[in-house]
N, C-alpha and C. Protein backbone atom coordinates (compact mmCIF):
# COMPACT_ATOMS: atom_id res chain seq x y z
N UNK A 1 -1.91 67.88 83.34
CA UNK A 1 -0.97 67.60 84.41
C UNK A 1 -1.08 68.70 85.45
N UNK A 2 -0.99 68.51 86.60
CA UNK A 2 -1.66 69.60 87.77
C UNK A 2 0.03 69.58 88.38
N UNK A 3 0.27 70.57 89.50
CA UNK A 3 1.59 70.61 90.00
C UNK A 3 1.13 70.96 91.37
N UNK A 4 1.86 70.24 92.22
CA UNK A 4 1.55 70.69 94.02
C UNK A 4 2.27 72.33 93.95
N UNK A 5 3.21 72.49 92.98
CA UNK A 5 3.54 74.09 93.67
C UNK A 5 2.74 75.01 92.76
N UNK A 6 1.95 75.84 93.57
CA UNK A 6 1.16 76.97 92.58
C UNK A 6 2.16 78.08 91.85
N UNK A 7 3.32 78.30 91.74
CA UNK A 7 4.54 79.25 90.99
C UNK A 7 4.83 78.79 90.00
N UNK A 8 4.49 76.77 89.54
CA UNK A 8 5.02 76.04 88.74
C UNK A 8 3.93 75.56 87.34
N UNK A 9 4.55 76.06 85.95
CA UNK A 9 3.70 75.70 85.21
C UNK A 9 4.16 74.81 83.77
N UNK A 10 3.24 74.06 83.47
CA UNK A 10 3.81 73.27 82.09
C UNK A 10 3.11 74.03 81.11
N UNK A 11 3.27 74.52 80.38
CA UNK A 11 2.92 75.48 79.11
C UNK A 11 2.80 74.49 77.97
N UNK A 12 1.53 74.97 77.29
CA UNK A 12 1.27 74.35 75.91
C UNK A 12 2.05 74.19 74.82
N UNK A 13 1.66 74.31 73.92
CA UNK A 13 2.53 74.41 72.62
C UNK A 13 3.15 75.79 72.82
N UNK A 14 4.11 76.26 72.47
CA UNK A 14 4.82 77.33 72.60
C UNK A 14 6.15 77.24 71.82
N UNK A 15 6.04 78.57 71.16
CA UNK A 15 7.68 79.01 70.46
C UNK A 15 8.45 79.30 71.40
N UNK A 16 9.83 78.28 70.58
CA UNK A 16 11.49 78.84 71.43
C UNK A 16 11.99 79.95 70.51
N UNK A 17 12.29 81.23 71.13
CA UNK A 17 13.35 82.09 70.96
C UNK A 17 14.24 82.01 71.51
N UNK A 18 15.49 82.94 70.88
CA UNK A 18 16.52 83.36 71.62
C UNK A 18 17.10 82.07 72.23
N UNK A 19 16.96 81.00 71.75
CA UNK A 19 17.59 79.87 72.50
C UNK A 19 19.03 79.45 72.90
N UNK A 20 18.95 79.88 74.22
CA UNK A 20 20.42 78.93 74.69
C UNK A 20 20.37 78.07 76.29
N UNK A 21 19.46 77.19 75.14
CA UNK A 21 19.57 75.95 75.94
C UNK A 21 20.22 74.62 75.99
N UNK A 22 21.16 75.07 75.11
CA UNK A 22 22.78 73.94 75.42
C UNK A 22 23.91 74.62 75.96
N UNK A 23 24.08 75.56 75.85
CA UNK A 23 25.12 76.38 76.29
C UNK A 23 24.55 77.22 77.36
N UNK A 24 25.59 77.73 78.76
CA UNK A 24 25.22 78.89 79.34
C UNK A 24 25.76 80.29 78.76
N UNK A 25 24.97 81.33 78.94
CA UNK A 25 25.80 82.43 78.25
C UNK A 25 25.58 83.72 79.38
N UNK A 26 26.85 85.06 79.52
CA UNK A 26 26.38 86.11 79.99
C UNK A 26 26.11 86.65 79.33
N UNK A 27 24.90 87.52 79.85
CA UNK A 27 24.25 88.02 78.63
C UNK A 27 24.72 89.53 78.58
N UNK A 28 25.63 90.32 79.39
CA UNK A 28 26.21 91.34 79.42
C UNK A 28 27.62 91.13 79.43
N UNK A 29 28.11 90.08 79.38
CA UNK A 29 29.70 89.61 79.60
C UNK A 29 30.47 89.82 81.29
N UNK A 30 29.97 90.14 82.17
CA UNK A 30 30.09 90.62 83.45
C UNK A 30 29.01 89.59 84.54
N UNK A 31 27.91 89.17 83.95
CA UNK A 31 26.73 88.76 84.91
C UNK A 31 27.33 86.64 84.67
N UNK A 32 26.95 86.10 85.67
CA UNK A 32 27.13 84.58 85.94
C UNK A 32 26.09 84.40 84.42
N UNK A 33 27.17 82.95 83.74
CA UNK A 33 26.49 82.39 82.23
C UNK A 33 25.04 81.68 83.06
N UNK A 34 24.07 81.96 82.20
CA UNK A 34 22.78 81.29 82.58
C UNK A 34 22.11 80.72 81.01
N UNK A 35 21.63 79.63 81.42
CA UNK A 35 20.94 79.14 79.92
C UNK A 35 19.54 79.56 80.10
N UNK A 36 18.70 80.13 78.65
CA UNK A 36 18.00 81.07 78.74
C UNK A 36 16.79 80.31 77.31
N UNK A 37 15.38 80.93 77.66
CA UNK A 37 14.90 80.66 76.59
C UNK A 37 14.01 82.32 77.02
N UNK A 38 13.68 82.53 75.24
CA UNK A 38 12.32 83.49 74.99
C UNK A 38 11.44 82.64 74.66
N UNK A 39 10.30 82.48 75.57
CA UNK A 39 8.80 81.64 75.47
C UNK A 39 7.75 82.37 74.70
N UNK A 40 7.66 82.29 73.79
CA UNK A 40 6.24 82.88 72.87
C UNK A 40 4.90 82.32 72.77
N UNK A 41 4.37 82.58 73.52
CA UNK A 41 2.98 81.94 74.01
C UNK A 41 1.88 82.96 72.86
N UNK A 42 0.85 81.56 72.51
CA UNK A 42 -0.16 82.49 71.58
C UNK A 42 -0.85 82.35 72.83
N UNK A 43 -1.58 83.93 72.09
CA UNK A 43 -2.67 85.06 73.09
C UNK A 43 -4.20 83.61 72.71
N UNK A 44 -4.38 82.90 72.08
CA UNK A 44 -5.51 82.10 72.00
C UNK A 44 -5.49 80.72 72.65
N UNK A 45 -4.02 80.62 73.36
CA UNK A 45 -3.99 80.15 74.44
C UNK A 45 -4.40 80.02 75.59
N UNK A 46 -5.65 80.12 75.98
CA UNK A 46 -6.02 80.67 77.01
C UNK A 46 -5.69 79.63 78.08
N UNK A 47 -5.46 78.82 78.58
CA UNK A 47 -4.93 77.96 79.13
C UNK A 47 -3.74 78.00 79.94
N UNK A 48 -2.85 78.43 79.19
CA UNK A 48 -1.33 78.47 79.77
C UNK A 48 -1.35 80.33 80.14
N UNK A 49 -2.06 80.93 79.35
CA UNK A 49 -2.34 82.34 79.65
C UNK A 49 -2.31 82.29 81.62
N UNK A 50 -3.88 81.65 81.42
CA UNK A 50 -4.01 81.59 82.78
C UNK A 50 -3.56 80.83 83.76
N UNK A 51 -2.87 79.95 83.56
CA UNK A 51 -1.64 79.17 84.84
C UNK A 51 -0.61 80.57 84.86
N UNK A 52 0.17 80.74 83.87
CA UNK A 52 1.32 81.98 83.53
C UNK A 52 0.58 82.88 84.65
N UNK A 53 -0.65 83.69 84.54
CA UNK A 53 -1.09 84.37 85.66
C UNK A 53 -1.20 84.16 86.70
N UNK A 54 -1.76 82.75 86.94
CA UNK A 54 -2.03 82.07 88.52
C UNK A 54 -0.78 82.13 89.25
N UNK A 55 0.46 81.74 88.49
CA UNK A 55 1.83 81.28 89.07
C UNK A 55 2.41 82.81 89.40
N UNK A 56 2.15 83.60 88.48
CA UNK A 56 2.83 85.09 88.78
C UNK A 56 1.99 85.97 90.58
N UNK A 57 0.60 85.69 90.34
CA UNK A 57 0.58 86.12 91.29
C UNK A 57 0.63 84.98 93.00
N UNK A 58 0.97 83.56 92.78
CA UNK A 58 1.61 83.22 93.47
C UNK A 58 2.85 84.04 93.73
N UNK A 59 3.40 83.80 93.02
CA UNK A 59 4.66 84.45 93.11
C UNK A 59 4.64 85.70 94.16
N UNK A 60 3.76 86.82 93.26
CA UNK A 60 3.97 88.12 94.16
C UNK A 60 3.54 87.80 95.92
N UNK A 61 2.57 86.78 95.83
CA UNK A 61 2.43 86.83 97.53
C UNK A 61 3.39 86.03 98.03
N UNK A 62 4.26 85.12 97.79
CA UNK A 62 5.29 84.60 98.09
C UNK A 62 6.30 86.09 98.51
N UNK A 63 6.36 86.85 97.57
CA UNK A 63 7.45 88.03 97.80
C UNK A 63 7.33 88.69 98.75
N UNK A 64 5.50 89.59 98.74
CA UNK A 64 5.22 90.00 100.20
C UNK A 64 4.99 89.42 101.56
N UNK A 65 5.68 88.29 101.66
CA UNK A 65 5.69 87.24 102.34
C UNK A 65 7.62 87.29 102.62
N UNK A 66 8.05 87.17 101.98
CA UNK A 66 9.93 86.61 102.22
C UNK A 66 10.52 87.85 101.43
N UNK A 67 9.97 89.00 100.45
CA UNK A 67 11.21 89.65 99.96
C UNK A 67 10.70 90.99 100.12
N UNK A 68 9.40 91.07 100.38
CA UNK A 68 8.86 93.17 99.97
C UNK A 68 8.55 93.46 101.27
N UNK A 69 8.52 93.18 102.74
CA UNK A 69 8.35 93.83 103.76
C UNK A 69 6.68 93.94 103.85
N UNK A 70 6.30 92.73 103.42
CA UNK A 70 4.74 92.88 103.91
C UNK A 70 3.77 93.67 103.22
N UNK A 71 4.35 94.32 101.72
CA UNK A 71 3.53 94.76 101.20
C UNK A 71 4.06 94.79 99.20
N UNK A 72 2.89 94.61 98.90
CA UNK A 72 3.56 94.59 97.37
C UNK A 72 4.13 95.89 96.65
N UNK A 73 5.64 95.51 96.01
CA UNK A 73 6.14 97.59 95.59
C UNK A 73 4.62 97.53 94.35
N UNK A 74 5.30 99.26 94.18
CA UNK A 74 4.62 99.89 93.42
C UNK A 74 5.28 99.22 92.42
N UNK A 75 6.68 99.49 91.78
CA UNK A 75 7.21 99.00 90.85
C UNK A 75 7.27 97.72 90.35
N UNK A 76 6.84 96.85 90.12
CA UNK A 76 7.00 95.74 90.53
C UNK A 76 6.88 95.22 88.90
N UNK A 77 7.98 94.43 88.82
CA UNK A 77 8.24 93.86 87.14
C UNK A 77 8.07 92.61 87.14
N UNK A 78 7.06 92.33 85.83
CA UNK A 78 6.30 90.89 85.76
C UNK A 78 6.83 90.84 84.42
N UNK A 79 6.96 89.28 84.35
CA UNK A 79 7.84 88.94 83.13
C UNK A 79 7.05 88.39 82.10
N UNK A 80 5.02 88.24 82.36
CA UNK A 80 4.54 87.90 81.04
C UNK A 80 4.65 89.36 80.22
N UNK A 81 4.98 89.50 78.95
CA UNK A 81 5.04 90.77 78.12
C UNK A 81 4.00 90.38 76.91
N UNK A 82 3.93 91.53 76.38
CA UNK A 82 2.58 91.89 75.46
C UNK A 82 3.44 91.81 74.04
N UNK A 83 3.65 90.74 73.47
CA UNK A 83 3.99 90.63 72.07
C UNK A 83 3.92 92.01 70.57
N UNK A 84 2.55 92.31 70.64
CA UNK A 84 2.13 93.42 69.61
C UNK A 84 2.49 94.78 70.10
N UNK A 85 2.81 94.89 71.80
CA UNK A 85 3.36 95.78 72.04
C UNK A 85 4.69 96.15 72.01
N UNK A 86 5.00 95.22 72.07
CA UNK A 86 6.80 95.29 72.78
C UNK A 86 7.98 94.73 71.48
N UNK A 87 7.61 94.00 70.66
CA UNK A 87 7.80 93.77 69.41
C UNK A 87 7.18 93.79 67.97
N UNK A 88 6.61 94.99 67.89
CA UNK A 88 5.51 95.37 66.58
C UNK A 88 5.72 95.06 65.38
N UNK A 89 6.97 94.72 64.98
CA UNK A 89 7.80 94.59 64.02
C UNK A 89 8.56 93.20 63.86
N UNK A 90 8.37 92.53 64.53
CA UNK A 90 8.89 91.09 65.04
C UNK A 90 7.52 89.83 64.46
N UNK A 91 7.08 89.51 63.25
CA UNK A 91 6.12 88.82 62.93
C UNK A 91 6.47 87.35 63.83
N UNK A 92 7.19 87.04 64.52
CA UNK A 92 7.18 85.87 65.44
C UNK A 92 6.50 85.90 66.83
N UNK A 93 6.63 87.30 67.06
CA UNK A 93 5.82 87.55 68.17
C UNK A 93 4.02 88.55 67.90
N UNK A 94 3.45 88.77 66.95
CA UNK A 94 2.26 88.86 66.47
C UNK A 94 1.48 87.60 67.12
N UNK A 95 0.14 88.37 67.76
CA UNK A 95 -0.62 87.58 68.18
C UNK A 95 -0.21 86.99 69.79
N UNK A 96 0.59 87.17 70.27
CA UNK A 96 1.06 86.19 71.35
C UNK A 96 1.65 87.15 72.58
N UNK A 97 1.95 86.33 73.49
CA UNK A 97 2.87 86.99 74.66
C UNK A 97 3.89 86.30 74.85
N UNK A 98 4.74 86.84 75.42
CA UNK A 98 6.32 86.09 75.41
C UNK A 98 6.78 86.25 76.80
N UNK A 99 7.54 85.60 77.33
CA UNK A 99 8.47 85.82 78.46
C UNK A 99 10.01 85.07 78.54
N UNK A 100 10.93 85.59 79.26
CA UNK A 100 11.83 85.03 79.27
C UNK A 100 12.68 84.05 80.41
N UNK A 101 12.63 82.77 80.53
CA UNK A 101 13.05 82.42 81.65
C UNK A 101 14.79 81.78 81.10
N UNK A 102 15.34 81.63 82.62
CA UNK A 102 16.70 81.17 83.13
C UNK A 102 16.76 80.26 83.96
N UNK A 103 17.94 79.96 83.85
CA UNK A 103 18.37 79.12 84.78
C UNK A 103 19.87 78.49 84.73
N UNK A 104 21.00 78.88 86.24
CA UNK A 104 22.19 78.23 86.27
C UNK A 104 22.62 76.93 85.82
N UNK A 105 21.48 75.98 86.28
CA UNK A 105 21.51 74.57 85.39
C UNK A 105 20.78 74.29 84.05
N UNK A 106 21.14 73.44 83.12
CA UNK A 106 21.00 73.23 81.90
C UNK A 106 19.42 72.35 82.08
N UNK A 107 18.52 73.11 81.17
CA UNK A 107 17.02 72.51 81.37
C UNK A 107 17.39 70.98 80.80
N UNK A 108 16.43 70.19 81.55
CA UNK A 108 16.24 68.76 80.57
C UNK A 108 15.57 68.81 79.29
N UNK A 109 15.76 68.13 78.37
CA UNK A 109 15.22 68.52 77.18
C UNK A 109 14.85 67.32 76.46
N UNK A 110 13.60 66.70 76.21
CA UNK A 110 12.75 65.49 75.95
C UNK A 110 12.26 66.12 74.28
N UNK A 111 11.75 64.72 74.04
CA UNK A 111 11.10 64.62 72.63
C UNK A 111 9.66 64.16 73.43
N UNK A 112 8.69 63.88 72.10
CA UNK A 112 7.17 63.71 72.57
C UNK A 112 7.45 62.28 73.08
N UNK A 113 8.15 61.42 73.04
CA UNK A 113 8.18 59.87 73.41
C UNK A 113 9.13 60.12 75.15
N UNK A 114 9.71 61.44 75.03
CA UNK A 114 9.63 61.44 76.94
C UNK A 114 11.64 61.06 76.32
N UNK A 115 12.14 60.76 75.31
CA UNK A 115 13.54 60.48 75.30
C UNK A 115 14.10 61.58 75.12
N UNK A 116 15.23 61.81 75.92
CA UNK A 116 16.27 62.54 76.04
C UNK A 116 17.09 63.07 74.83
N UNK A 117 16.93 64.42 74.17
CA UNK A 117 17.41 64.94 72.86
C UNK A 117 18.81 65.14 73.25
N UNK A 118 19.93 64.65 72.65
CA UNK A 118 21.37 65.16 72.83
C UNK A 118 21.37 66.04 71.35
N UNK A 119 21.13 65.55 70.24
CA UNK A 119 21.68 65.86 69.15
C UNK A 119 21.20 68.10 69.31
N UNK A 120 22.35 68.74 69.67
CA UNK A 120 21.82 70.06 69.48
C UNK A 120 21.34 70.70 68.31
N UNK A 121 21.08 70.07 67.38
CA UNK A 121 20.40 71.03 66.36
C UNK A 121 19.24 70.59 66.17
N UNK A 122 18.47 69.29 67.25
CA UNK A 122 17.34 69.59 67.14
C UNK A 122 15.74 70.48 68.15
N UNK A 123 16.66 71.08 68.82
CA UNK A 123 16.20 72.17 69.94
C UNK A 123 16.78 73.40 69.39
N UNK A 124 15.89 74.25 68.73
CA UNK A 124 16.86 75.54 68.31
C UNK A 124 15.30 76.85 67.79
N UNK A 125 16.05 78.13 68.04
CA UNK A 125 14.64 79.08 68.10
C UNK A 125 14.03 79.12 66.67
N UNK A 126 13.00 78.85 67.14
CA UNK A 126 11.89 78.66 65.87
C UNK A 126 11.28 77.40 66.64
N UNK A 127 11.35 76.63 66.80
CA UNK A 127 10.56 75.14 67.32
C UNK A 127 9.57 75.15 68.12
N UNK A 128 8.56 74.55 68.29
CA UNK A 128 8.10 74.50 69.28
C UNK A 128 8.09 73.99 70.35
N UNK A 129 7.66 73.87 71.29
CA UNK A 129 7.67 72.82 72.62
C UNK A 129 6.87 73.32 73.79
N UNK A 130 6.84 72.26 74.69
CA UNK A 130 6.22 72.74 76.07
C UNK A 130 7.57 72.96 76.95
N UNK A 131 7.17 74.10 77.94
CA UNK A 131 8.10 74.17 78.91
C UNK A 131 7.69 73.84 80.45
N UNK A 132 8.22 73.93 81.15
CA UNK A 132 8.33 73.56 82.34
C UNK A 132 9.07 74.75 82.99
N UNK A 133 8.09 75.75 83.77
CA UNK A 133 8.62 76.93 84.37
C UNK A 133 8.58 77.20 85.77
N UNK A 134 9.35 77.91 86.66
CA UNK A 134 8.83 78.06 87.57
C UNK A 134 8.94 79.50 87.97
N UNK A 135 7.90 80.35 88.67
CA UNK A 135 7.97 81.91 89.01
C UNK A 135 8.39 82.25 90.19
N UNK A 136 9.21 83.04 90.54
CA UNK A 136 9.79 83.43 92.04
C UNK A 136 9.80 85.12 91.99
N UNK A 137 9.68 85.19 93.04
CA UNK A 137 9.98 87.10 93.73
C UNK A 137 11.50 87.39 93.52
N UNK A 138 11.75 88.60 93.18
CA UNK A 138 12.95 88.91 93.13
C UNK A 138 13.32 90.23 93.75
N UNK A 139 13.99 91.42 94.81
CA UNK A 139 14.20 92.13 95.29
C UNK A 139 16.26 91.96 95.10
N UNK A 140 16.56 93.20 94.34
CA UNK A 140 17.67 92.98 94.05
C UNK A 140 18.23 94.24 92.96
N UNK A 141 19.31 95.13 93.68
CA UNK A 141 19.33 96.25 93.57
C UNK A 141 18.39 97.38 93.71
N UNK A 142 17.33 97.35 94.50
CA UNK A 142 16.37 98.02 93.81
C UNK A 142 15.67 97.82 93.41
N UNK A 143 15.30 96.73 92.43
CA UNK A 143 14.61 96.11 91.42
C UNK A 143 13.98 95.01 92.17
N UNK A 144 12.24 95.21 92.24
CA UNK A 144 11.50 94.16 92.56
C UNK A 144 10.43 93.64 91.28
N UNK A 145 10.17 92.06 91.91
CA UNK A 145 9.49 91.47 90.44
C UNK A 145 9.43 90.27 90.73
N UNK A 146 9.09 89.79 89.41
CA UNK A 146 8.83 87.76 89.69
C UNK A 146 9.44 87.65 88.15
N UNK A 147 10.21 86.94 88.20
CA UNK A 147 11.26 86.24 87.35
C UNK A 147 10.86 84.92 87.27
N UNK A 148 11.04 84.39 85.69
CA UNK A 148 10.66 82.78 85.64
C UNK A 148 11.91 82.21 85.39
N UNK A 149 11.82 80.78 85.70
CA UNK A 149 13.33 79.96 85.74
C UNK A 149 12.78 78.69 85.47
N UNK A 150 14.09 78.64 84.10
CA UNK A 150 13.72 77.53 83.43
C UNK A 150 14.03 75.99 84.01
N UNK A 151 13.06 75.26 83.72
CA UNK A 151 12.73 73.91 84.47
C UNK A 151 13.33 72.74 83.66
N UNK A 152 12.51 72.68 82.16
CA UNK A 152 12.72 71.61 81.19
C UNK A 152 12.02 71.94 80.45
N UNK A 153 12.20 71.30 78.98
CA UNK A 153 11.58 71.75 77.93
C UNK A 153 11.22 70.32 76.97
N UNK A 154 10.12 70.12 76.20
CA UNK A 154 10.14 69.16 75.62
C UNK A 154 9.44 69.45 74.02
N UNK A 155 10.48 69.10 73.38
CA UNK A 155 10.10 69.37 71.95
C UNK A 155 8.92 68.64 71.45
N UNK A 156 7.65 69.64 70.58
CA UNK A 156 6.80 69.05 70.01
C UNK A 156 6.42 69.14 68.88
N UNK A 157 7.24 69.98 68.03
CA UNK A 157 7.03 70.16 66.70
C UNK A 157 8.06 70.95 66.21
N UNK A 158 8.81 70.87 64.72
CA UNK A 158 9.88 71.73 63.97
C UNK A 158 8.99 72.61 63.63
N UNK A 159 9.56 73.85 63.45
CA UNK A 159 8.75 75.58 63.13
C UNK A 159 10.42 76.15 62.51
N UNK A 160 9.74 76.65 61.26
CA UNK A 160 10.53 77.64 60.69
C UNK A 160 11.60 78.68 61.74
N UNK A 161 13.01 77.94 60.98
CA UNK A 161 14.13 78.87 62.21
C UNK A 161 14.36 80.02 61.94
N UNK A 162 14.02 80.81 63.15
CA UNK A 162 13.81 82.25 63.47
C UNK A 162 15.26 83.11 63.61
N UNK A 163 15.93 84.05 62.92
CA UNK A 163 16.56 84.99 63.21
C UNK A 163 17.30 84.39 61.44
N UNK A 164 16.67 84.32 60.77
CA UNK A 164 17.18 83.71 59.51
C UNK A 164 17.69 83.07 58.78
N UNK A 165 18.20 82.18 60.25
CA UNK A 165 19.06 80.91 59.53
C UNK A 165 18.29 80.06 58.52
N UNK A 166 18.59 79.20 57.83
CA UNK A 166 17.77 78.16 56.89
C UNK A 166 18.16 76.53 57.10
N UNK A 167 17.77 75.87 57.69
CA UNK A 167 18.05 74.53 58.15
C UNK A 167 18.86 74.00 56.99
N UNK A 168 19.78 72.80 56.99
CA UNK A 168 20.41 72.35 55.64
C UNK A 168 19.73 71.41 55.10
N UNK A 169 18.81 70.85 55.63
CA UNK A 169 18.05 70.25 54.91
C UNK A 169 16.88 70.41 54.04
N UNK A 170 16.98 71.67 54.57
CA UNK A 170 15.76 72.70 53.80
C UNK A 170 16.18 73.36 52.40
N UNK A 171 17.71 73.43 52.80
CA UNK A 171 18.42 74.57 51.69
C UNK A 171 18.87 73.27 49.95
N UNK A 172 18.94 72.12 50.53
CA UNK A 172 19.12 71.26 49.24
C UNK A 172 18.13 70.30 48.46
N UNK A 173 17.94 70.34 47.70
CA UNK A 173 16.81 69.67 47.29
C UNK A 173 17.19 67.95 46.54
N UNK A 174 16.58 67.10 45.99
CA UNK A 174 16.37 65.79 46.49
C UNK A 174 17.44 64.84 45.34
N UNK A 175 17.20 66.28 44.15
CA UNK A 175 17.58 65.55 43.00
C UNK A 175 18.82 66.05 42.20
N UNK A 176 19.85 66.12 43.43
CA UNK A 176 21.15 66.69 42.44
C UNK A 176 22.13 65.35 41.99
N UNK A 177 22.09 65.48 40.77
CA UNK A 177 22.93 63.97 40.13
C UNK A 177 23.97 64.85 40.17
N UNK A 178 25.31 65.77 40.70
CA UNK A 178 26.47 66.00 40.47
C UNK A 178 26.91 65.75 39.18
N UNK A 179 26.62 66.21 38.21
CA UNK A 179 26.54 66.42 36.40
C UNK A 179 27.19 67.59 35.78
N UNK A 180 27.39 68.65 37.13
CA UNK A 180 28.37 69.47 37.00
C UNK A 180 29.93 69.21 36.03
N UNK A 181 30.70 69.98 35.15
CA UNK A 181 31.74 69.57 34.96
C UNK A 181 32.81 70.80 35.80
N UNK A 182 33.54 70.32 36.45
CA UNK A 182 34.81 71.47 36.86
C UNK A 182 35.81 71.39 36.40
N UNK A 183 35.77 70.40 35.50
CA UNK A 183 36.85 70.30 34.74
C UNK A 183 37.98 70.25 36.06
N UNK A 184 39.94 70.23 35.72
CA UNK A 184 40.47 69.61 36.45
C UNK A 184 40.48 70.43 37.96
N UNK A 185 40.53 69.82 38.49
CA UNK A 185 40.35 70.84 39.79
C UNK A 185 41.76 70.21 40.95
N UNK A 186 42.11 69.32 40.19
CA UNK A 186 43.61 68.90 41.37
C UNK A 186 44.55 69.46 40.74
């Protein structure tokens, strides 16, 4: 799938972290609620690697264009991050790069047949999916960069849920005849 805007990308298979993409949340209790995903892109991706790059440095010439005064800062904060660097200790992010996008409105959120997921527990971190991102310049306090903002997301596969929860369907198994005695319990 190709996109007329070069900032805009559909990403491969990819892990959801940190997911709050049914709810908006502040993430300091002070800042406007935004719904948020952590994108975990594998590094053998090379594919979405390189759109993720193409769109970022769209991005930056968009900025020295409308936000940096005609020239790119020195400082300048890019939101693909280095997985083995930045989380060494995090076996979900091994092998991969991650970034984090937002957004004030609630992403659309599809299954592989293109239908509309309401039920929330089946979008949740650990899963996979493709996203739908887009990269923009940001100049703000001080702080210059290209920030991604979340578009839509479409689920393509269940992945072991991340931060330790255990799904309930995972946690019971197939063959309990209730043979238990509790003797009287009213």
């Amino acid at each position: 799938m190709s996109t007329n805007q070069p900032t805009k990308v559909i990403t491969g298979k990819c892990r959801l972290s940190y997911s709050h993409v049914w709810d908006a949340v502040s993430i300091d209790g002070n800042s406007d609620p935004k719904f948020g995903a952590c994108i975990i892109i594998p590094k053998n991706d090379k594919v979405t690697i390189k759109k993720v790059n193409a769109a970022i440095q769209a991005a930056i010439m968009e900025g020295i264009k409308s936000k940096w005064k005609g020239k790119k800062p020195v400082n300048l904060k890019l939101p693909l991050r280095d997985g083995d660097e930045e989380r060494p200790d995090d076996e979900a992010f091994a092998g991969c790069y991650f970034l984090n996008a937002n957004s004030k409105t609630r992403p659309g959120i599809i299954d592989l047949a293109k239908h509309e997921i309401m039920d929330t527990s089946e979008v949740y971190s650990g899963c996979f999916c493709r996203f739908s991102i887009n990269f923009y310049p940001f100049s703000t306090s001080g702080n210059n960069g290209v920030a991604a903002g979340l578009n839509n997301i479409q689920k393509v596969a269940d992945g072991t849920p991340l931060g330790g929860r255990s799904r309930a369907e995972d946690d019971f198994d197939d063959d309990y005849e209730g043979d238990e005695d509790f003797g009287d319990l009213e």
